[in-house]
Protein backbone atom coordinates (compact mmCIF):
# COMPACT_ATOMS: atom_id res chain seq x y z
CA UNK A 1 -20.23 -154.02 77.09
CA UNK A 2 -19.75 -155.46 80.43
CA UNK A 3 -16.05 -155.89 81.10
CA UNK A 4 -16.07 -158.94 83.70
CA UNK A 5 -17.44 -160.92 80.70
CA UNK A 6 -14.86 -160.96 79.16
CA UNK A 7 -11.80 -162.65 81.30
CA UNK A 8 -9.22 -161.31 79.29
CA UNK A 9 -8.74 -157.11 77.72
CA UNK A 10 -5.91 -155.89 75.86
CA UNK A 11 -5.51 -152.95 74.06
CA UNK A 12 -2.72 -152.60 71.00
CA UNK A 13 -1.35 -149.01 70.79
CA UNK A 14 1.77 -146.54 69.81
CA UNK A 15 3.04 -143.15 70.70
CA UNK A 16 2.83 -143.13 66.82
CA UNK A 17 1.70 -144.19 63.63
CA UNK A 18 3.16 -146.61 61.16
CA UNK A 19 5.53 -148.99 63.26
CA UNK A 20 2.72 -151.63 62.35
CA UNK A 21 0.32 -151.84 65.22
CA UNK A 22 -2.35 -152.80 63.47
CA UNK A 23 -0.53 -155.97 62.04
CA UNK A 24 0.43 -157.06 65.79
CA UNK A 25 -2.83 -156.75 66.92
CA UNK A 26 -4.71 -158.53 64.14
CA UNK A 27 -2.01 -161.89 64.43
CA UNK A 28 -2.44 -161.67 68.02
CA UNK A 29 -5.75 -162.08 67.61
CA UNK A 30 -5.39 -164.63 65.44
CA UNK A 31 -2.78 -167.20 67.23
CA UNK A 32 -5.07 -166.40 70.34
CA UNK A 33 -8.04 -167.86 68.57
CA UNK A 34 -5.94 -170.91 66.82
CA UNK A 35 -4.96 -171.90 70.74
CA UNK A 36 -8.89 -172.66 71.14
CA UNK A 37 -9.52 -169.38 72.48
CA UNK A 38 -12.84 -167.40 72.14
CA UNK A 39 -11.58 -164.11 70.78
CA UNK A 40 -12.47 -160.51 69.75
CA UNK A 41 -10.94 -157.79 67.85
CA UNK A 42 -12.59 -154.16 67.94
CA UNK A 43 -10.83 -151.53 65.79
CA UNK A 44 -11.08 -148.87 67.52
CA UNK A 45 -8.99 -146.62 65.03
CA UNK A 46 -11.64 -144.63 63.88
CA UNK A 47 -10.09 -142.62 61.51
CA UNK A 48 -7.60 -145.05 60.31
CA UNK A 49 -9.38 -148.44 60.76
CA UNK A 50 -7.52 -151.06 58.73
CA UNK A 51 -8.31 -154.42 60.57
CA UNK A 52 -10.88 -155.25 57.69
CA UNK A 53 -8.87 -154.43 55.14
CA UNK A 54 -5.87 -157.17 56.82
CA UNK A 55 -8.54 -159.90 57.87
CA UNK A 56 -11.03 -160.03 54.68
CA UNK A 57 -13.65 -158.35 55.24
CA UNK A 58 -15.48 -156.41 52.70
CA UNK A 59 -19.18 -157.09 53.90
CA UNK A 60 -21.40 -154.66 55.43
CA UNK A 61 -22.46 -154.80 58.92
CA UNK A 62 -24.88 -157.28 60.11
CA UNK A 63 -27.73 -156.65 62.89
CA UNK A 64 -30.10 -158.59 65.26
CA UNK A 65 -32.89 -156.56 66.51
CA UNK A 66 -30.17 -153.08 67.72
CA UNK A 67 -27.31 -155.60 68.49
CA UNK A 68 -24.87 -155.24 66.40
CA UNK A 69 -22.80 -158.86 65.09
CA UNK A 70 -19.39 -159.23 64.66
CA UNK A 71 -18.35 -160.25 61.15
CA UNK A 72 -15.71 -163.57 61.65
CA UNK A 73 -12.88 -164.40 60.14
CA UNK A 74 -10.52 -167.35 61.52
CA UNK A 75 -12.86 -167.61 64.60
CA UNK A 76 -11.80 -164.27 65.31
CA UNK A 77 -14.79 -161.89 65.54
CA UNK A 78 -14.33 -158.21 64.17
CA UNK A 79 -15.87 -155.00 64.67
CA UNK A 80 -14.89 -151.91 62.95
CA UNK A 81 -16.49 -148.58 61.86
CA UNK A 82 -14.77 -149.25 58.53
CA UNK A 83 -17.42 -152.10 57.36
CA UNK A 84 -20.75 -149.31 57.95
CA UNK A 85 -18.88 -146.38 56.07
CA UNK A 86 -18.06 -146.02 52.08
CA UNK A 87 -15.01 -147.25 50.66
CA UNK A 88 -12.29 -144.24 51.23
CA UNK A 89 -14.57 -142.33 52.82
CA UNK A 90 -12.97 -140.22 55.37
CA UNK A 91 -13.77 -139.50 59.25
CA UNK A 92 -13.84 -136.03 59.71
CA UNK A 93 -15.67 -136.40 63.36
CA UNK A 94 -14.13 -133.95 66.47
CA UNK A 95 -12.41 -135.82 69.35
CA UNK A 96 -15.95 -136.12 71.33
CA UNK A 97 -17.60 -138.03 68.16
CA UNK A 98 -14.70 -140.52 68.09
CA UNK A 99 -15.24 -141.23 71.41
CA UNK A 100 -19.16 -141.64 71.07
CA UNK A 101 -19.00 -144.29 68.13
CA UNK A 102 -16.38 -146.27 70.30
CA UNK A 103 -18.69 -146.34 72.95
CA UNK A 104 -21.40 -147.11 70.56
CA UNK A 105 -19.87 -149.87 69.33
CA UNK A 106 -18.57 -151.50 72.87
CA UNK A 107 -21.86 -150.83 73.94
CA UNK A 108 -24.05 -152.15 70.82
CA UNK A 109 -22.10 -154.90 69.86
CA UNK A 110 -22.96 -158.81 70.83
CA UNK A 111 -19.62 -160.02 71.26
CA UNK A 112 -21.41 -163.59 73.18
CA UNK A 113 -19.05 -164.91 75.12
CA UNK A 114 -15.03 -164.02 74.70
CA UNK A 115 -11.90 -165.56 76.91
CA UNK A 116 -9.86 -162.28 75.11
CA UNK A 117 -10.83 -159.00 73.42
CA UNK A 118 -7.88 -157.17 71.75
CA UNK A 119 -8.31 -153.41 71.01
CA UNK A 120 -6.54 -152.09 68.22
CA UNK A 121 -6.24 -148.45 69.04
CA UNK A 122 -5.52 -145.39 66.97
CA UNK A 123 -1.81 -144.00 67.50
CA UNK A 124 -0.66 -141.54 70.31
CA UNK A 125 -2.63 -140.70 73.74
CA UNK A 126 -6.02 -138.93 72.89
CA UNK A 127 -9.84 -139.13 73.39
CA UNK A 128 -10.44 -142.63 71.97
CA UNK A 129 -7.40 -144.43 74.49
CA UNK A 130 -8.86 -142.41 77.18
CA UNK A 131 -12.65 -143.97 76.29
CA UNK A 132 -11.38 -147.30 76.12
CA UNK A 133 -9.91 -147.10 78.75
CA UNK A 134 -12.64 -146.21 80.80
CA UNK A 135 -14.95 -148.16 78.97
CA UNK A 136 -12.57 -152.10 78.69
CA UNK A 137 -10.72 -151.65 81.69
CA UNK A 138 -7.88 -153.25 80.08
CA UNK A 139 -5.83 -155.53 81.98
CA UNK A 140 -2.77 -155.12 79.62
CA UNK A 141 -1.35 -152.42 77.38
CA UNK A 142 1.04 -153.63 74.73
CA UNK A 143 3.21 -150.46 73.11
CA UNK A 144 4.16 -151.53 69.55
CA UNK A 145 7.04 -149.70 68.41
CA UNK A 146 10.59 -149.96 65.96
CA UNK A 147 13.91 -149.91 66.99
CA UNK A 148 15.19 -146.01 65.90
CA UNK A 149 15.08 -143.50 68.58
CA UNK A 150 12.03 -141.04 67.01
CA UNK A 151 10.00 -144.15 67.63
CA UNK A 152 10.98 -145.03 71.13
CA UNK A 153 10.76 -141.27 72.12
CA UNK A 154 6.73 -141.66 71.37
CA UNK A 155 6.81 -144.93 72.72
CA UNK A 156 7.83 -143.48 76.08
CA UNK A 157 5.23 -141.37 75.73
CA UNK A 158 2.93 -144.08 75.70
CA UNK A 159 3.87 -146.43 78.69
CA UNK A 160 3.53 -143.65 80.89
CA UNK A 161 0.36 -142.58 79.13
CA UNK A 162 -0.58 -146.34 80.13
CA UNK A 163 0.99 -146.38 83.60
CA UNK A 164 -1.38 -142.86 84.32
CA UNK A 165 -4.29 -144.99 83.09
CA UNK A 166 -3.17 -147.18 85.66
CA UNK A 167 -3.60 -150.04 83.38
CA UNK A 168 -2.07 -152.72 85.69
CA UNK A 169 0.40 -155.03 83.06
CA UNK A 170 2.49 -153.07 80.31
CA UNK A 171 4.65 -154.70 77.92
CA UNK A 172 6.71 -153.90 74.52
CA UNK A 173 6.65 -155.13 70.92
CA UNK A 174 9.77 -153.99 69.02
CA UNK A 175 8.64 -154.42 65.28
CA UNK A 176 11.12 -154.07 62.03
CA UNK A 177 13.55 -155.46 64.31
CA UNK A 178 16.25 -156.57 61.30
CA UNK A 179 15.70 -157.33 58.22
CA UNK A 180 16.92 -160.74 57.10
CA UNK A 181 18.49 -161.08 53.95
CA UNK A 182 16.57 -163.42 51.17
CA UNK A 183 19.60 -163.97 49.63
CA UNK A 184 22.76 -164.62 51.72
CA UNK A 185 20.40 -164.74 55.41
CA UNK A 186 22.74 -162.35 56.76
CA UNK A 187 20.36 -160.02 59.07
CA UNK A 188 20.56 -156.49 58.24
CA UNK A 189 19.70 -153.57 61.05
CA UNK A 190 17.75 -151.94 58.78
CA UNK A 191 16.15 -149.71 61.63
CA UNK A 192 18.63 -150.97 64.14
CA UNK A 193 17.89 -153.76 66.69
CA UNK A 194 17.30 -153.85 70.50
CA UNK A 195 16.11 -149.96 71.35
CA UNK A 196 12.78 -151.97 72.19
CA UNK A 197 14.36 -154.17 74.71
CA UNK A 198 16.13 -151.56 76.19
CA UNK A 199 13.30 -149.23 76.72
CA UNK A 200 11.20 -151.89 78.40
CA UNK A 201 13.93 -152.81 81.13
CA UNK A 202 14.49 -148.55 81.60
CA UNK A 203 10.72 -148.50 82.37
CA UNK A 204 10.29 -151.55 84.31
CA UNK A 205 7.96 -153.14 81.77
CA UNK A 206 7.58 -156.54 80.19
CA UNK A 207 9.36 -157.00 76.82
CA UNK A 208 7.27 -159.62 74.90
CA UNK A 209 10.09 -159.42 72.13
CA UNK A 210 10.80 -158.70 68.84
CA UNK A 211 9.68 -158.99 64.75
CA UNK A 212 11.96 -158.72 61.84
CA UNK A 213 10.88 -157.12 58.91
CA UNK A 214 9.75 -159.45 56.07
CA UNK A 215 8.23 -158.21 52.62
CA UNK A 216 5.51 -160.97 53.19
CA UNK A 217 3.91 -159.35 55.64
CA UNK A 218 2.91 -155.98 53.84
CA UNK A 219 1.49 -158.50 51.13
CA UNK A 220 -0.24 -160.94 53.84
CA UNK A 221 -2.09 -157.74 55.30
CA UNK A 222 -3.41 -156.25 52.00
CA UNK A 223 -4.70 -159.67 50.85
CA UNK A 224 -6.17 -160.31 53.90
CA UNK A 225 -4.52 -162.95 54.85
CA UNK A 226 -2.74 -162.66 58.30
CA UNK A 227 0.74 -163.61 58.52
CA UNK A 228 0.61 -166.19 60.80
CA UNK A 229 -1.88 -168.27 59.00
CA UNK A 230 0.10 -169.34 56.28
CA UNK A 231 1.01 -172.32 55.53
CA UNK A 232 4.60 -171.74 55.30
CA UNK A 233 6.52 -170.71 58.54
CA UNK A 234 8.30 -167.54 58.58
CA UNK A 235 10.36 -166.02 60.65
CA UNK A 236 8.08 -162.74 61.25
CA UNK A 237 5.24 -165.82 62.56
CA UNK A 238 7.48 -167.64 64.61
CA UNK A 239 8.25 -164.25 66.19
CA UNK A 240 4.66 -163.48 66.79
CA UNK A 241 4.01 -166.83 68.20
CA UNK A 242 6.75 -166.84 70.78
CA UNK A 243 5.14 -163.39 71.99
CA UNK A 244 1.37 -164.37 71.63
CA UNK A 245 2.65 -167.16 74.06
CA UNK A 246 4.57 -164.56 76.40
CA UNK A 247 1.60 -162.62 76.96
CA UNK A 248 -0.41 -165.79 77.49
CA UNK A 249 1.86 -166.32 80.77
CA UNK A 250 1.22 -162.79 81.65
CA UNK A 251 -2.70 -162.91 81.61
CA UNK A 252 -2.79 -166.99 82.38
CA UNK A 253 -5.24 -167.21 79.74
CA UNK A 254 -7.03 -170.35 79.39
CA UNK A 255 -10.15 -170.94 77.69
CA UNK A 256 -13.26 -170.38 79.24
CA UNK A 257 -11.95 -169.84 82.78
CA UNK A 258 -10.65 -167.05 85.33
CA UNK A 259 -7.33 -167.92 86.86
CA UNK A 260 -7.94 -170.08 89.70
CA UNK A 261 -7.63 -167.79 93.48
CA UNK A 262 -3.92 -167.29 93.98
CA UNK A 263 -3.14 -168.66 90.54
CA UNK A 264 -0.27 -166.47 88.97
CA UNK A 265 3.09 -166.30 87.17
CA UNK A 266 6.64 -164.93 88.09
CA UNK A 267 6.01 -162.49 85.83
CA UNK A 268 2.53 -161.15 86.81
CA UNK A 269 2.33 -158.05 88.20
């Protein structure tokens, strides 16, 4: 993969598992693509990859000549090392393999041509981040984490993980921000609220806001259904709209261009 192709790189990680990375990634990806965008999504979780499981797909890989095609779902396209291995078959590879089948599949893959490509990466700061890294030259990092403090301790961990890699725009996603009552509306700080917000103005980082905890969400992902594609407006896709559109400013995305010379925002870094 050639890297100036592609306008736009982002890569989705956490200091640690579970706090739903996968699921920000994935509706990024999605609203990105339903704002006319040309849009790819590499899972890059190799031992844990779960972005076929939340977009549909259950095919096996498809090839032309050694090029390897994205499958597509909502004009997003997807790679992941889930769709060429067994169902529940596990990954027991060494650090050094990991790394090799990311590269294999940046390297393999015709993506055509992309305005964004969101990485989902696995959780915490090892070989794989480092390859992508190296590999995508991301433009932004965005740390996906939830409000209690044993979250935000590894999410420190990871934006100065990202600030080593130099990777020049960082921002945070507090997910499981509240959790709104379905039956009085009263919001309940399930987690607790704000540590997210906090963290990002202690580190000098963009905070692209926060996602409340909604059942729906757990049963949009295992269907394969993302979120924000429903046809009923929730709160949790209203949430991930208003950031989608916050790190829109950031990047000045617009399809099928580069920012014009001396083009920027207030916020760009």
């Amino acid at each position: 993969m050639t890297p100036e192709r592609i306008p736009h790189r982002i890569v989705v990680f956490s200091g640690k598992g579970g706090v739903g990375k996968t699921t920000v990634a994935v509706n990024l990806a999605c609203l990105f693509a339903q704002r006319a965008m040309r849009v790819g999504l590499l899972d890059a979780d190799i031992t844990g990859p779960n972005v076929p499981q939340m977009t549909g797909i259950d095919e096996p890989p498809r090839h032309k000549g050694k090029r390897l095609l994205p499958h597509e779902r909502s004009g997003v396209k997807v790679v992941s090392l889930a769709s060429m291995l067994p169902p529940d078959a596990p990954v027991i590879w060494r650090g050094p393999m990991r790394s090799k089948a990311l590269e294999q599949l940046l390297d393999e893959t015709d993506w055509g041509d992309l305005d964004v490509l969101v990485v989902d990466l696995p959780p915490g700061t090892g070989d794989e981040v480092l390859t992508i890294a190296q590999k995508v030259l991301p433009q932004l990092a965005i740390v996906v984490t939830t409000p209690q403090e044993v979250a935000l301790l590894d999410a420190r961990r990871a934006i100065n993980f990202a600030k080593k890699l130099e990777i020049p725009s960082i921002g945070i996603v507090e997910n499981m921000s509240g959790l709104i009552c379905p039956h009085c509306g009263a919001e309940i700080e399930l987690f607790g609220v704000g540590g997210g917000k906090r963290e990002a103005a202690r580190h000098g980082v963009e905070f692209f806001g926060a996602v409340p905890i909604d059942p729906s969400v757990c049963q949009a992902g295992d269907t394969g259904k993302p979120i924000v594609l429903g046809e009923n407006p929730s709160g949790v896709a209203t949430a991930l709209g208003a950031i989608a559109s916050e790190v829109e400013k950031l990047l000045v995305i617009r399809k099928g261009a580069e920012p014009e010379p001396g083009e920027s925002t207030k916020d760009s870094p």
